[in-house]
Protein backbone atom coordinates (compact mmCIF):
# COMPACT_ATOMS: atom_id res chain seq x y z
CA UNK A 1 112.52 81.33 95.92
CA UNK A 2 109.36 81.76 97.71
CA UNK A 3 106.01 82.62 95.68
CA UNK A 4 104.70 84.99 98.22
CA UNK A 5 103.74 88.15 97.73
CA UNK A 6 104.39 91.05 100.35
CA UNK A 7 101.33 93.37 101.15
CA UNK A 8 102.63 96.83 100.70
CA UNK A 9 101.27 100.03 102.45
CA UNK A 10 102.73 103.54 101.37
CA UNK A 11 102.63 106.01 104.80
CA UNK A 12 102.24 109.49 102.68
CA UNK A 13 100.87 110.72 99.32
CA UNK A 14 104.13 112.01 98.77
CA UNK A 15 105.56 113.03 95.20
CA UNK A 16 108.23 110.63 94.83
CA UNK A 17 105.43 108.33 96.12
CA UNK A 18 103.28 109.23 93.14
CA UNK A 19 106.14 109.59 90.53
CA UNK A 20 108.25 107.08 91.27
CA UNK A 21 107.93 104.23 94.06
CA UNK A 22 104.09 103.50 93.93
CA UNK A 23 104.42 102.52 89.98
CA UNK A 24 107.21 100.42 90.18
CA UNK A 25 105.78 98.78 93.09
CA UNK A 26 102.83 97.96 90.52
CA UNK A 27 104.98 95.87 88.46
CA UNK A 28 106.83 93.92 90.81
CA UNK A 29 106.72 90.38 90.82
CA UNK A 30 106.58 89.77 94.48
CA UNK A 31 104.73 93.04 95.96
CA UNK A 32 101.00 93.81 96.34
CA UNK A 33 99.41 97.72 96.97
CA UNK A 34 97.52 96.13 99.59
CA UNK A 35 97.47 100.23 101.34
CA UNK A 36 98.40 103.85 101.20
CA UNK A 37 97.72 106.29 104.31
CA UNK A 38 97.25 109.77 104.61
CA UNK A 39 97.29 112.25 107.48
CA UNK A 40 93.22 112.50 107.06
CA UNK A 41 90.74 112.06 104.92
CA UNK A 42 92.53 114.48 101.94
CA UNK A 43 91.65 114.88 98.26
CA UNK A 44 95.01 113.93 97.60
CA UNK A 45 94.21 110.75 98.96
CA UNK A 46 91.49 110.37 97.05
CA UNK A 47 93.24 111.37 93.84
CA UNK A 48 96.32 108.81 95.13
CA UNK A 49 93.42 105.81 95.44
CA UNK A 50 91.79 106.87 92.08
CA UNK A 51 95.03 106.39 90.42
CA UNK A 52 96.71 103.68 91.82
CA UNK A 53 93.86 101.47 92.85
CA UNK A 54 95.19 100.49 96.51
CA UNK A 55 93.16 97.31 98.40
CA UNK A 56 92.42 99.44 101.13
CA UNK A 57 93.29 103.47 101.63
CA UNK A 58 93.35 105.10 105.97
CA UNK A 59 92.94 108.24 106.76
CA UNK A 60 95.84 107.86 109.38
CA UNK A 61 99.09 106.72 109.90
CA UNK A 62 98.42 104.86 112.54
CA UNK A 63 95.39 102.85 110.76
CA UNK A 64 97.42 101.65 108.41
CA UNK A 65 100.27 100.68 111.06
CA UNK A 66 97.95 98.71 112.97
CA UNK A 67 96.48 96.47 110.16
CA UNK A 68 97.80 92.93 110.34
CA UNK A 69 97.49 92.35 106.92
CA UNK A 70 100.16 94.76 106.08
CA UNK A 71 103.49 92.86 106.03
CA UNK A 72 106.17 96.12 104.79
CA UNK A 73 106.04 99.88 104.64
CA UNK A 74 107.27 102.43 102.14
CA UNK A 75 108.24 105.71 104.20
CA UNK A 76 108.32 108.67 101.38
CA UNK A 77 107.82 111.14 104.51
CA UNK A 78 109.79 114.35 104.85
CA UNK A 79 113.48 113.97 106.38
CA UNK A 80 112.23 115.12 109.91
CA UNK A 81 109.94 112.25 109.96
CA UNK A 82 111.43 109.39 109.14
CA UNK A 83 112.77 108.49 112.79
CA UNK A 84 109.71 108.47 114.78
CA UNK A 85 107.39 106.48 111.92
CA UNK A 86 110.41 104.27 111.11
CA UNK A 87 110.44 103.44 114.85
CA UNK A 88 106.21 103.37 115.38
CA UNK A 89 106.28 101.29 112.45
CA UNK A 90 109.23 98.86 113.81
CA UNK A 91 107.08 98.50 116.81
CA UNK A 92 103.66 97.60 114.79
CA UNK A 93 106.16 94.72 113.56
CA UNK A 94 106.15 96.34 109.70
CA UNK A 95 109.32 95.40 107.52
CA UNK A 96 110.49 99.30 106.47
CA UNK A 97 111.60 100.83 103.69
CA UNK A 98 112.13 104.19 104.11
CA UNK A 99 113.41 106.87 102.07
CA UNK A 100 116.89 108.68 101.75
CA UNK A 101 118.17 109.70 103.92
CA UNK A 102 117.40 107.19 106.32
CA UNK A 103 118.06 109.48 109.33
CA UNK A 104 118.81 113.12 109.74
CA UNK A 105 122.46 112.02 111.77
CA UNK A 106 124.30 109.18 112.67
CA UNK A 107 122.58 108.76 115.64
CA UNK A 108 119.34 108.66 114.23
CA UNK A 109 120.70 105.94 111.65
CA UNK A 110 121.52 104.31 114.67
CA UNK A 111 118.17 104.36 116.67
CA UNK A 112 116.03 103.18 113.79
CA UNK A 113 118.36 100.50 113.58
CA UNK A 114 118.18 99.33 116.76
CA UNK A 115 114.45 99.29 117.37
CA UNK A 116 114.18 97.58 113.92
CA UNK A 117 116.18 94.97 115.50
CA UNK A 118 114.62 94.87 118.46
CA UNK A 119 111.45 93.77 116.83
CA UNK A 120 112.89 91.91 114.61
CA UNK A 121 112.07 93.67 111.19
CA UNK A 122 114.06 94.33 108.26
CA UNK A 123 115.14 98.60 107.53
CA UNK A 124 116.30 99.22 104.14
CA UNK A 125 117.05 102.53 102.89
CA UNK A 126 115.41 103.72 99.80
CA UNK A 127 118.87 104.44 97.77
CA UNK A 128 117.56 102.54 94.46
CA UNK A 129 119.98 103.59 92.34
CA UNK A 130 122.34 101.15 94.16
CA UNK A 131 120.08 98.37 92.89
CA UNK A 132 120.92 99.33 89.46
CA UNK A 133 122.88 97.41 86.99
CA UNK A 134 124.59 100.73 86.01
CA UNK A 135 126.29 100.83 89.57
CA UNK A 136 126.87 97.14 89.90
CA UNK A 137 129.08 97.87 86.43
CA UNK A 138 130.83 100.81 87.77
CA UNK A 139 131.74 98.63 90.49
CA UNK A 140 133.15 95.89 88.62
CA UNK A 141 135.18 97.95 86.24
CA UNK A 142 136.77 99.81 89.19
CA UNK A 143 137.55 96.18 91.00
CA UNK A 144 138.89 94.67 87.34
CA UNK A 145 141.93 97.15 87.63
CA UNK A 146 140.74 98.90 84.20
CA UNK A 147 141.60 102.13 85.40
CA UNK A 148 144.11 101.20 87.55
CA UNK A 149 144.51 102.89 91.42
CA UNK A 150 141.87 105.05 92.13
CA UNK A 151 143.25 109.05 92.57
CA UNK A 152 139.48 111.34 92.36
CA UNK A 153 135.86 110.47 92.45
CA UNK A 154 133.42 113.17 91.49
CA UNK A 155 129.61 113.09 91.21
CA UNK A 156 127.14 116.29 90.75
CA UNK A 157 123.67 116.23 91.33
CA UNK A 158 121.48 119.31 90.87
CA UNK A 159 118.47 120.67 89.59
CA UNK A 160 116.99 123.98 89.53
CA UNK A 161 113.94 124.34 92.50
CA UNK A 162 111.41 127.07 91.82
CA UNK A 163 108.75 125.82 93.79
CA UNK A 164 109.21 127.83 97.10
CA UNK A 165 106.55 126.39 98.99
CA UNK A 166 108.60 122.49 98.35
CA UNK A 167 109.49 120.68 101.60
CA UNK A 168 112.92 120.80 100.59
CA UNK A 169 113.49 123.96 101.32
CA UNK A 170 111.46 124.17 104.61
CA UNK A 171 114.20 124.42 107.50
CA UNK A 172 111.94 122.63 110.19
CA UNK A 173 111.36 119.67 108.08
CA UNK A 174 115.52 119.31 107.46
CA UNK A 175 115.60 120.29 103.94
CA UNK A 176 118.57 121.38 101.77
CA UNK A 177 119.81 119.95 98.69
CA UNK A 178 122.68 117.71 101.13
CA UNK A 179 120.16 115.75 102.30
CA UNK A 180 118.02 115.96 98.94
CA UNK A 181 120.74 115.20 96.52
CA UNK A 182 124.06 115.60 98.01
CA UNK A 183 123.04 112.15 100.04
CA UNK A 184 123.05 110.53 96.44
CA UNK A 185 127.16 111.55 95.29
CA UNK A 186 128.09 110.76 99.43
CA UNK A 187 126.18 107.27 99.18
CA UNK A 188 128.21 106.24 95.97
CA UNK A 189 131.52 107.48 96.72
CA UNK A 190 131.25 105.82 100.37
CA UNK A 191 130.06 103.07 98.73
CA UNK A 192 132.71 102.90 96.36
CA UNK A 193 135.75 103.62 99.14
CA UNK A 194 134.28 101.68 102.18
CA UNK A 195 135.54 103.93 104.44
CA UNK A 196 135.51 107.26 106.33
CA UNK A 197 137.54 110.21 104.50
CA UNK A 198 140.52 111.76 106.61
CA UNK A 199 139.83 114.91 106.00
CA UNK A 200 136.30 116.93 104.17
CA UNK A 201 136.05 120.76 103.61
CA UNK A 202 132.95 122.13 102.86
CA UNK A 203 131.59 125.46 100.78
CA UNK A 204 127.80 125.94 100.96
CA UNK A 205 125.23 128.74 100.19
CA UNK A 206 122.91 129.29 102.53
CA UNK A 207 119.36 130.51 101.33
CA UNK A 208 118.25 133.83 102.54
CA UNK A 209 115.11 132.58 102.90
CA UNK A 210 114.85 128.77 103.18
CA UNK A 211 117.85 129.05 105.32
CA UNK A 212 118.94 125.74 104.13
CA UNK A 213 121.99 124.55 102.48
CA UNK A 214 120.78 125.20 98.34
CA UNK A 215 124.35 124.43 97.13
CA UNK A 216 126.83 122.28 98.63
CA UNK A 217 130.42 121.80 97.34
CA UNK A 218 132.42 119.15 99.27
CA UNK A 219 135.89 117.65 98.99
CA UNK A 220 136.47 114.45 100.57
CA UNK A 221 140.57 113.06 101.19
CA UNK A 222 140.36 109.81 101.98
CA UNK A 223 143.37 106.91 102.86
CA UNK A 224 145.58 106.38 100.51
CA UNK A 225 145.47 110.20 98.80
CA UNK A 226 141.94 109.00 96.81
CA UNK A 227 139.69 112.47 96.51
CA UNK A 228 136.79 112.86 96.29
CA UNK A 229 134.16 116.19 95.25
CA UNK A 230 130.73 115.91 95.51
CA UNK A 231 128.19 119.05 94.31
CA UNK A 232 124.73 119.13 95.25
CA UNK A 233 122.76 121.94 94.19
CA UNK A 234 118.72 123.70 93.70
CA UNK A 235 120.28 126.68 91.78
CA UNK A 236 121.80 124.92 88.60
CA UNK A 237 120.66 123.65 85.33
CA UNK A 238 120.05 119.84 85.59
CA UNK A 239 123.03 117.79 86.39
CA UNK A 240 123.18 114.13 87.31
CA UNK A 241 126.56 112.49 86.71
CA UNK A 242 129.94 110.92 88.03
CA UNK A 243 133.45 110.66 86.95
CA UNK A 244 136.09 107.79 88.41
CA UNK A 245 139.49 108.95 87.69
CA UNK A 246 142.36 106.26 88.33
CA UNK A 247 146.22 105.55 87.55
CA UNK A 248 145.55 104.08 84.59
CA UNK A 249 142.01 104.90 83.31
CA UNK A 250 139.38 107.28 83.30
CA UNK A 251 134.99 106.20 83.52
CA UNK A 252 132.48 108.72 83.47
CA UNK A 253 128.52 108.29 83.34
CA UNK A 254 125.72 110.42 82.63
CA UNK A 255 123.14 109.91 84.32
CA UNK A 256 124.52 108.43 86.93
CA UNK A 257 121.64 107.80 89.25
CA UNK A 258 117.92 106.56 88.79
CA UNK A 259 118.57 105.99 85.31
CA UNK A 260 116.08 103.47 82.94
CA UNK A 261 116.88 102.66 79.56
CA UNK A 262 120.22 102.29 77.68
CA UNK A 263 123.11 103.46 79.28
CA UNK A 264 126.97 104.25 78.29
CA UNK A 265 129.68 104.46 80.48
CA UNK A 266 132.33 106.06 78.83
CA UNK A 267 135.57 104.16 79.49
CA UNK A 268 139.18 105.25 78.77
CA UNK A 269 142.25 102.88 79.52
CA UNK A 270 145.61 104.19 78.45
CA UNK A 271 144.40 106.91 75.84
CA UNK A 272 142.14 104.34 74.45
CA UNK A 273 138.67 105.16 74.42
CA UNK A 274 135.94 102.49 74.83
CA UNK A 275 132.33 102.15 75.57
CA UNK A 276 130.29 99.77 77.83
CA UNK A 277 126.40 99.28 77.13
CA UNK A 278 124.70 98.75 80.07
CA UNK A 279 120.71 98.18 80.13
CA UNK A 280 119.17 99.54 82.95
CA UNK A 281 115.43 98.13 84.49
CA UNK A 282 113.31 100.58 86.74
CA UNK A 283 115.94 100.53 89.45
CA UNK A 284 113.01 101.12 91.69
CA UNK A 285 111.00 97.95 91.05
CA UNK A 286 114.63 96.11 91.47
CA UNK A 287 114.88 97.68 95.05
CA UNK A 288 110.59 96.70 95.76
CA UNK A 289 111.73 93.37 94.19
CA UNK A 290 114.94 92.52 96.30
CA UNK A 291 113.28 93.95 99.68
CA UNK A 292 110.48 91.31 98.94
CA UNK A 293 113.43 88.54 98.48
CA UNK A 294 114.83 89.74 101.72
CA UNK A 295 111.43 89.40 103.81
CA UNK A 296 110.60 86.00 102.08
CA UNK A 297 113.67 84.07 101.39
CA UNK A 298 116.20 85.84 104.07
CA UNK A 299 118.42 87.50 101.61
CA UNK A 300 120.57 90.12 102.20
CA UNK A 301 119.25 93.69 101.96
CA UNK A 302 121.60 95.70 99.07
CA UNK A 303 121.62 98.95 101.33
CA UNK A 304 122.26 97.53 104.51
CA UNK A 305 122.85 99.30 107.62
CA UNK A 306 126.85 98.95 107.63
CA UNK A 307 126.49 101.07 104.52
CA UNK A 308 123.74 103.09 105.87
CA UNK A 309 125.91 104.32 108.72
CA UNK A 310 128.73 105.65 107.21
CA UNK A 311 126.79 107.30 104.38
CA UNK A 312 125.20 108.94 107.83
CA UNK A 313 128.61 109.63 109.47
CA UNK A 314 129.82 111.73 106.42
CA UNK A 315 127.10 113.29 105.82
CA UNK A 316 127.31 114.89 109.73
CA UNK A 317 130.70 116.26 109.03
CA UNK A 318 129.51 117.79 105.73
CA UNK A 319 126.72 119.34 107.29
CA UNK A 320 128.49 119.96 110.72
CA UNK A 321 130.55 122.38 108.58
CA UNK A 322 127.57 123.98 106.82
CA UNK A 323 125.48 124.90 109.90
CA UNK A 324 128.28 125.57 112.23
């Protein structure tokens, strides 16, 4: 394993910048804050630099692109954005990580991909929960037959959103709590079926205002009769969880995404209850940490682009249905 450390720069003072990414980038092993950019010369720059204690701070995007010292990116931007500085970055020659969702379609998943390549850079959407040991278990009780065939996934995730001024509910920069949330529950239960569903029928609410999607109820049929539901919402008391219900066996956890601490997955095989103890790192320094392996010592990024894509694909027919 190489020694190196990558030089980090952060393209935005965003929030889950500030809350989230930027702190567990702080403890990783392999990663320096070597920058963070904003649009100009802000005060929330300043307060961002105060705080975190960045190497070096620009007062553009572009600055910070064009720094050779600078050897990955974090892209926190808003959805709308995240093509065109994936793709400026991919041409400065800037390993990306960029936030969920990676593109605002299919296509767009498709693009970044392909100028990434072209330049030879690694892309890595910012889905950390799937760095998590809590997923990797989920996984491997599903694959150990515990609960037999699978029949019905479900996963909620929803909050309640008062802030009316928030980027996620500003039309223009693709908000809506699909591609807020709702990309979390499609991400895990393509993950977890590997394929496209047959069939997905969609109820939404529409804000009268935001005119985004603030609720999202989806049902997903894929091969071999396995359903799915996924509910996204900005109008509900707090909800973060997922249930796997097979032939033989039922596992639910809560929380099921960007958890730290102790977890339990609740586990019940033939009327038997059970529990399984999982302890669970910052799932965001894991996904810093492994994108730093991949750069240095060629391994294989978690969310690759495979996965990427078809998280993308389903998510067009879910929101194909909402905005028709």
């Amino acid at each position: 394993m190489s020694s190196k450390k990558i030089n980090w720069g952060v393209l935005g003072c965003a929030g889950i910048a500030e809350k989230h990414v930027i702190p567990a980038l702080l403890q990783a092993d392999n990663a320096v804050l070597y920058g963070i950019a904003s649009r100009s010369d802000s005060e929330r720059l300043h307060r961002f630099a105060e705080k975190f204690r960045p190497l070096h701070t620009y007062t553009s995007y572009e600055a910070l692109l064009s720094d050779p010292a600078i050897d990955a990116v974090y892209i926190p931007l808003p959805n709308s954005l995240h093509a065109e500085w994936v793709k400026k970055a991919a041409a400065a020659k800037k390993h990306v990580l960029c936030e969920k969702p990676l593109g605002v379609n299919a296509e767009e998943v498709r693009s970044m991909q392909a100028a990434c390549d072209a330049n030879g850079i690694l892309l890595m959407e910012a889905f950390a929960y799937r760095h998590s040991p809590l997923t990797r278990t989920i996984e491997t009780l599903i694959q150990s037959g515990q609960i037999g065939d699978l029949r019905l996934i479900e996963a909620y995730f929803c909050y309640n959103l008062q802030d009316l001024d928030n980027v996620r509910l500003k039309s223009d920069l693709k908000g809506g709590a699909t591609y807020d949330v709702g990309c979390y529950n499609i991400d895990l239960i393509a993950h977890l079926m590997g394929s496209l569903p047959d069939a997905v029928q969609v109820s939404a609410f529409i804000g009268p205002d935001s005119q985004v999607d603030e609720s999202c109820l989806a049902t997903l049929t894929f091969p071999g009769s396995v359903d799915a539901i996924s509910y996204c919402s900005f109008r509900t008391e707090a909800r973060n969880e997922c249930t796997i219900i097979g032939s033989e066996g039922i596992l639910s956890v809560n929380p099921a995404f960007n958890f730290q601490g102790t977890s339990k997955i609740k586990l019940t095989t033939k009327g038997q209850p059970d529990t399984v103890i999982v302890d669970c790192p910052n799932n965001y320094t894991l996904e810093i940490e492994q994108f730093g392996r991949c750069i240095t010592d060629g391994e294989k990024p978690l969310v690759n682009h495979e996965s990427s894509h078809l998280t993308a694909q389903i998510m067009d027919r879910i929101l194909h249905q909402i905005y028709q």
